[in-house]
Protein backbone atom coordinates (compact mmCIF):
# COMPACT_ATOMS: atom_id res chain seq x y z
CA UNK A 1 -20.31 21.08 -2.20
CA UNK A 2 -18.81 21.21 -5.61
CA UNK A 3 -15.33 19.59 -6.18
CA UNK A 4 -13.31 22.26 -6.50
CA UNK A 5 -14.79 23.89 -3.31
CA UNK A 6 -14.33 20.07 -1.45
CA UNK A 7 -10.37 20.60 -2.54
CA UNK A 8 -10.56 24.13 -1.49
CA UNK A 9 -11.40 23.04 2.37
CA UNK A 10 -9.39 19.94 2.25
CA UNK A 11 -6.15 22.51 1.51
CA UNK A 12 -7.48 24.88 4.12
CA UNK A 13 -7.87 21.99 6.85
CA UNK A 14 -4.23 20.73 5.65
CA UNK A 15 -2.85 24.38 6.57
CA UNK A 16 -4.90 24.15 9.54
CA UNK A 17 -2.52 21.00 10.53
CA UNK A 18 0.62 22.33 9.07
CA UNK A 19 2.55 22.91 12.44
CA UNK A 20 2.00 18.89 12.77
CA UNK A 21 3.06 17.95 8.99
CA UNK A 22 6.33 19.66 10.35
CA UNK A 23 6.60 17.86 13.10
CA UNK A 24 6.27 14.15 11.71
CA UNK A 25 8.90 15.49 9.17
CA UNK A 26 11.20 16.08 11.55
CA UNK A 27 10.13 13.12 13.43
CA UNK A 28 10.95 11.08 10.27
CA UNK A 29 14.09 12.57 9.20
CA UNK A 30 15.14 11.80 13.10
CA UNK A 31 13.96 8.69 13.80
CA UNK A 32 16.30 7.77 10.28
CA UNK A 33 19.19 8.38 11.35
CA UNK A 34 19.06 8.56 15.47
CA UNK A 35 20.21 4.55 15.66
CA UNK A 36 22.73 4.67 13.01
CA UNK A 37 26.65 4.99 13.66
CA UNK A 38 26.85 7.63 10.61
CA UNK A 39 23.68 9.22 11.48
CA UNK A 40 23.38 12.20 8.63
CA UNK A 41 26.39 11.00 6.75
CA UNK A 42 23.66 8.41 5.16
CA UNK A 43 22.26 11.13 3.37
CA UNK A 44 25.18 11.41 1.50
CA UNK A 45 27.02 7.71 1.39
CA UNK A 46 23.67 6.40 -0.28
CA UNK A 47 23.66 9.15 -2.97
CA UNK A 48 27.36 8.45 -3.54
CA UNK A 49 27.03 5.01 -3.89
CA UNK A 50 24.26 5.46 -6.15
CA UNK A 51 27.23 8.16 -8.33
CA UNK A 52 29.98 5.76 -7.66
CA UNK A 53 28.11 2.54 -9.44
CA UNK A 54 26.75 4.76 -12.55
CA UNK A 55 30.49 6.03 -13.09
CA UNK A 56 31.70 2.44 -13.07
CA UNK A 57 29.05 1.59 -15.36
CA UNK A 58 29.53 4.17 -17.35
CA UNK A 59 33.15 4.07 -17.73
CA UNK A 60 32.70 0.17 -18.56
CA UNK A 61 30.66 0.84 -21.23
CA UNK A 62 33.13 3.40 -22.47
CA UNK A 63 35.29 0.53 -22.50
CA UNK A 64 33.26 -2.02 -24.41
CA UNK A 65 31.92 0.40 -27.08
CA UNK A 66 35.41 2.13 -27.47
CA UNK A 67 33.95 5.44 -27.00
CA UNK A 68 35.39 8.18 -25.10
CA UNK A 69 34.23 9.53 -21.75
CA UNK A 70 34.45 13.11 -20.62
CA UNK A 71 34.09 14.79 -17.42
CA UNK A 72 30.75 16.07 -18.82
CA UNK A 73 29.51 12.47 -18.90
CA UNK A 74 30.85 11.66 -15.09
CA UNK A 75 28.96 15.03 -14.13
CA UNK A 76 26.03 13.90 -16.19
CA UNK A 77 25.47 10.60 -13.87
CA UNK A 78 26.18 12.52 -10.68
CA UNK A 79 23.84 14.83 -11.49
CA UNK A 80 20.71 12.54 -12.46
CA UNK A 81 21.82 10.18 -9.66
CA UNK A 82 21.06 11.75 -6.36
CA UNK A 83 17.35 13.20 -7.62
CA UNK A 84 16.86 9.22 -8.72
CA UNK A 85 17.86 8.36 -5.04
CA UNK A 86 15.54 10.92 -4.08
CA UNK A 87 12.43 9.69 -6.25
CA UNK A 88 13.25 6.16 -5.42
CA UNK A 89 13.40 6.78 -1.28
CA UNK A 90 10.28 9.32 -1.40
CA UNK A 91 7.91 6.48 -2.96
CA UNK A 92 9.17 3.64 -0.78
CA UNK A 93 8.80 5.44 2.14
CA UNK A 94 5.49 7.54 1.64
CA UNK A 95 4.43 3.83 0.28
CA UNK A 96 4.25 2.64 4.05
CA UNK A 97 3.67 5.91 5.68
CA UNK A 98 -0.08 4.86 6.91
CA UNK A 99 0.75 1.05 7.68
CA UNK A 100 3.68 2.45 9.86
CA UNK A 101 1.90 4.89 11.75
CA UNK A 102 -1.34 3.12 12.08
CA UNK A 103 -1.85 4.08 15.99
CA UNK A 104 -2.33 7.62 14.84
CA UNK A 105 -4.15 6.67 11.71
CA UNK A 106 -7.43 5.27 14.04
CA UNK A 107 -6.93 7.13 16.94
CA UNK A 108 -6.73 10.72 15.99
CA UNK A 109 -8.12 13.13 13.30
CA UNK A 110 -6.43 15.09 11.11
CA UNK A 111 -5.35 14.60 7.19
CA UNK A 112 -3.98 11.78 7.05
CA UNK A 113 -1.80 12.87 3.23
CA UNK A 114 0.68 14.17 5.94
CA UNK A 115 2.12 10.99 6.40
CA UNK A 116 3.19 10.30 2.81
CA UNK A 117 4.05 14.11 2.07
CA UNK A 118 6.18 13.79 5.26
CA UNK A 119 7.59 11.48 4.11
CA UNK A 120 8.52 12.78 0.92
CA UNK A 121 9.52 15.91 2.64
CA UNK A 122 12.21 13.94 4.69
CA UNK A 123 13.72 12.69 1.96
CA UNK A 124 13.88 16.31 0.45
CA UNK A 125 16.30 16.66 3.48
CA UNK A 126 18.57 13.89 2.26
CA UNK A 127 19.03 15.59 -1.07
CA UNK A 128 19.79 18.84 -0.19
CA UNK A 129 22.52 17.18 2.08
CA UNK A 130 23.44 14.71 -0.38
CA UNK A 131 23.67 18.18 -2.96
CA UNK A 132 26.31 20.09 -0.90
CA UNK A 133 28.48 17.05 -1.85
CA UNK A 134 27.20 17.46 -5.36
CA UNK A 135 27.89 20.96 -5.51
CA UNK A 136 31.54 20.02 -4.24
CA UNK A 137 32.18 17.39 -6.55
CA UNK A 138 31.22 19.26 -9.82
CA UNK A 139 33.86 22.17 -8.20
CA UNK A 140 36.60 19.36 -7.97
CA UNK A 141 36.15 17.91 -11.43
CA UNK A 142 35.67 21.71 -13.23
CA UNK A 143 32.17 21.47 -14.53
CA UNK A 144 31.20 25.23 -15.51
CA UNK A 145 28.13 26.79 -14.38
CA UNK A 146 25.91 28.82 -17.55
CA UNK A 147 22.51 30.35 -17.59
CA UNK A 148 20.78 27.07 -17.85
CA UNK A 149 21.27 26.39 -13.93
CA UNK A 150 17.95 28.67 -13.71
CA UNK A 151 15.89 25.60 -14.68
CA UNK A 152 17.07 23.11 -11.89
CA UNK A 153 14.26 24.55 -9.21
CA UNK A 154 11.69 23.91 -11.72
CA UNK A 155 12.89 20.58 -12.85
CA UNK A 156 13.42 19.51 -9.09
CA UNK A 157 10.23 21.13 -8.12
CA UNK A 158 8.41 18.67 -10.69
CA UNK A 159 10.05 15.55 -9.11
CA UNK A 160 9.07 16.74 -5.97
CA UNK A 161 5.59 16.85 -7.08
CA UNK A 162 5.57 13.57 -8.91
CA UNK A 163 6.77 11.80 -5.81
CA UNK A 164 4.00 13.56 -3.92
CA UNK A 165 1.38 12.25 -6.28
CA UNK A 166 2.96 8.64 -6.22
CA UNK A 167 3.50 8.72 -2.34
CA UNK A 168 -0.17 9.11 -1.73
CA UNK A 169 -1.31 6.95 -4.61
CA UNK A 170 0.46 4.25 -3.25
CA UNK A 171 0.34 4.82 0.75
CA UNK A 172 -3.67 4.62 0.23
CA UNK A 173 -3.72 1.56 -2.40
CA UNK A 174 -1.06 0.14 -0.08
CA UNK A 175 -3.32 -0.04 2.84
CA UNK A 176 -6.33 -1.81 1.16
CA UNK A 177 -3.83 -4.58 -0.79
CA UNK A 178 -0.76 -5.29 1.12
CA UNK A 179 0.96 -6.45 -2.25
CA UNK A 180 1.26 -3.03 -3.37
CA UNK A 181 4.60 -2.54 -1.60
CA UNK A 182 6.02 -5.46 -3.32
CA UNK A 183 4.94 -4.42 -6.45
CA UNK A 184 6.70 -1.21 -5.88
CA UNK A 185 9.77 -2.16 -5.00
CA UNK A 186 9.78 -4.17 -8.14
CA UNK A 187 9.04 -0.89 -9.96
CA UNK A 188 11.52 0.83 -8.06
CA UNK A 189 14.28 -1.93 -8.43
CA UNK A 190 14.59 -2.58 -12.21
CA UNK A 191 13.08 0.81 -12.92
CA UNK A 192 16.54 2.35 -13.00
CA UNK A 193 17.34 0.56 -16.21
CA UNK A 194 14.27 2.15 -18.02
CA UNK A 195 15.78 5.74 -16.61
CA UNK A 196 18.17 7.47 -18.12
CA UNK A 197 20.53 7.53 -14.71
CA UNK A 198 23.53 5.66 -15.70
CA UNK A 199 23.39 6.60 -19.58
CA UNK A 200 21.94 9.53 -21.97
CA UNK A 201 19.00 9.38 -23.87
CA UNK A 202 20.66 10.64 -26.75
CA UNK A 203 22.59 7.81 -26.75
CA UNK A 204 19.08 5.85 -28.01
CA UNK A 205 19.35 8.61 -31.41
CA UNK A 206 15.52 8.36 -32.71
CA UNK A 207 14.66 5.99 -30.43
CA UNK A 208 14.79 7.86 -27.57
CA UNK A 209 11.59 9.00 -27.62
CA UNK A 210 10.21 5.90 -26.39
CA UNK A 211 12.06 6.36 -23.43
CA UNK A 212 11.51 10.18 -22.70
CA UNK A 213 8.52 8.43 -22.78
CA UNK A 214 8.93 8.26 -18.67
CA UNK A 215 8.13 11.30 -17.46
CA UNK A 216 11.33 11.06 -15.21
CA UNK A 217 13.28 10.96 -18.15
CA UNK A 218 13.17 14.28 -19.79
CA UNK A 219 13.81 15.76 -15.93
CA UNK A 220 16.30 14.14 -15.53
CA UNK A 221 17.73 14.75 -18.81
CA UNK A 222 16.90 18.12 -18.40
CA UNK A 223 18.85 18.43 -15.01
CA UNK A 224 21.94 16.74 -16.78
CA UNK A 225 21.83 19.35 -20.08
CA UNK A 226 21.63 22.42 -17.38
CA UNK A 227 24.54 21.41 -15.34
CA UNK A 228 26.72 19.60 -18.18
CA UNK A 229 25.81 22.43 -21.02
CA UNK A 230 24.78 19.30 -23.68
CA UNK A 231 21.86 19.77 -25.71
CA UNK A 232 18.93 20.74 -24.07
CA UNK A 233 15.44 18.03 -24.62
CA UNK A 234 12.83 19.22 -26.81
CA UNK A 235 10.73 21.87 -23.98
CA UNK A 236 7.91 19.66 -25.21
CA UNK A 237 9.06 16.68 -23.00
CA UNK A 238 9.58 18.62 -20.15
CA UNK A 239 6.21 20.35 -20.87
CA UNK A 240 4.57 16.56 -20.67
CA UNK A 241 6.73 15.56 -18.08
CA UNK A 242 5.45 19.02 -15.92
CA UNK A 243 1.86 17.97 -16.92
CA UNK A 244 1.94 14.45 -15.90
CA UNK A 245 3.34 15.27 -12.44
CA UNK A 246 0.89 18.06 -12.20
CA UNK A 247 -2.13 15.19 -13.16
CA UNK A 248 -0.50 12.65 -10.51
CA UNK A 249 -0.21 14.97 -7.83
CA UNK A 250 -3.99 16.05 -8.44
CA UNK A 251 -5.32 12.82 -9.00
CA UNK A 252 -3.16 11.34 -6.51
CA UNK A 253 -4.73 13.88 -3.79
CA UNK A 254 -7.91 12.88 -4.84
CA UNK A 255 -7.93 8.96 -5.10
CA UNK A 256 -5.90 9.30 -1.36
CA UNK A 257 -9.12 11.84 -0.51
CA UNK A 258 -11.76 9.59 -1.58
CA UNK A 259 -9.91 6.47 0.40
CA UNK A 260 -9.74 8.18 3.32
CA UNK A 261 -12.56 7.38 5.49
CA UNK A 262 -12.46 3.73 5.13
CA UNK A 263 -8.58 4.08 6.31
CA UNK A 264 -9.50 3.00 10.14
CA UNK A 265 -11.64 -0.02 9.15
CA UNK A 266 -8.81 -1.41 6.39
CA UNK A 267 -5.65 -1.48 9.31
């Protein structure tokens, strides 16, 4: 069987199991939050906390450089912050997806990419709670909606799909060299500082292509410039960053394929 027929019965046994990737979604997002005093309120304290440190950041470095700071730019870290949280919490838990649920790893059949894209799915669920507090902040602080709102699905859409391709990179590698998950919480750590979360790329002039360079950059950017009306990025970056997500999805799906049957023997 040719590749692309191989992929083609792969996605037709995933639909086959669909009514099950819904249920270890749910199972996830409730097995989050059932032991914790705030149960959902998480959702949206973490993504706050995450706004809350990039406006003091922000507004210190406003102070240090004496530059102004705008409404636009307290929008502009809001707005990046909770799809970082989002990123950020799909990888590190779609990272130990298989480890965590090894009974059902060697003792049943089914696709085992479930696990990580449930997991990535849950934390979907925390950002579109964590958004309705979004969506109430920006009303409270006057930020003005224009016609470049229209490309927030796609932009989201992409993260979603890079986190996909991550999540079942590293929930496969993960399981053959337990280091991985160190490794990426290293990554996931410090690799706020190399995203434009708490700052602008613009604020980098010509050098800032070196760090649109991450493909979560011009997204992110991109999110910021439709909400905040600021220049838009170059369609170019978001063109590479919508290529590289579509590449790491694929060839995420495919290394986490390949894996697969040694899965059982490796727990």
């Amino acid at each position: 069987m040719s590749g692309r027929g191989q992929m083609l019965e792969h996605l037709r046994e995933f639909i086959k199991y669909r009514g099950l990737f819904w249920m270890l979604t749910y199972r996830d997002i409730r097995v989050r939050y059932k032991q914790s005093v705030m149960g959902f309120l998480w959702a949206v304290l973490m993504p706050v906390l995450i706004v809350m440190s990039g406006v003091v950041v922000r507004f210190a470095y406003a102070f240090t450089a004496h530059v102004p700071i705008n409404r636009a730019d307290v929008a502009s870290v809001a707005v990046k912050s909770l799809p970082w949280a989002f990123l950020v919490s799909s990888i590190r838990f779609s990272c130990n997806s298989l480890i965590n649920n090894k009974e059902l790893v060697t003792k049943i059949y089914f696709p085992k990419e479930i696990f990580p894209l449930a997991a990535v799915m849950a934390s979907l669920f925390d950002l579109f709670v964590a958004s309705g507090a979004l969506l109430i902040f920006l009303f409270a602080i006057q930020v003005g909606w224009n016609i470049r709102l229209l490309w927030v699905p796609l932009l989201l859409a992409t993260i979603v799909v890079l986190a996909c391709g991550i999540g079942m990179i590293g929930s496969a590698a993960g399981l053959f060299f337990r280091d991985v998950k160190y490794i990426v919480e290293v990554l996931l750590t410090f690799g706020i500082f190399f995203t434009p979360v708490f700052y602008d790329a613009r604020m980098f002039g010509d050098k800032a292509k070196w760090l649109l360079l991450n493909p979560v950059a011009p997204l992110l950017e991109g999110l910021s410039s439709s909400v905040t009306g600021r220049p838009f990025p170059d369609p170019l970056w978001i063109v590479y960053s919508v290529a590289f997500s579509a590449v790491a999805l694929i060839g995420g799906y495919l290394f986490f394929k390949r894996l697969e049957p040694a899965f059982a023997e490796s727990i």
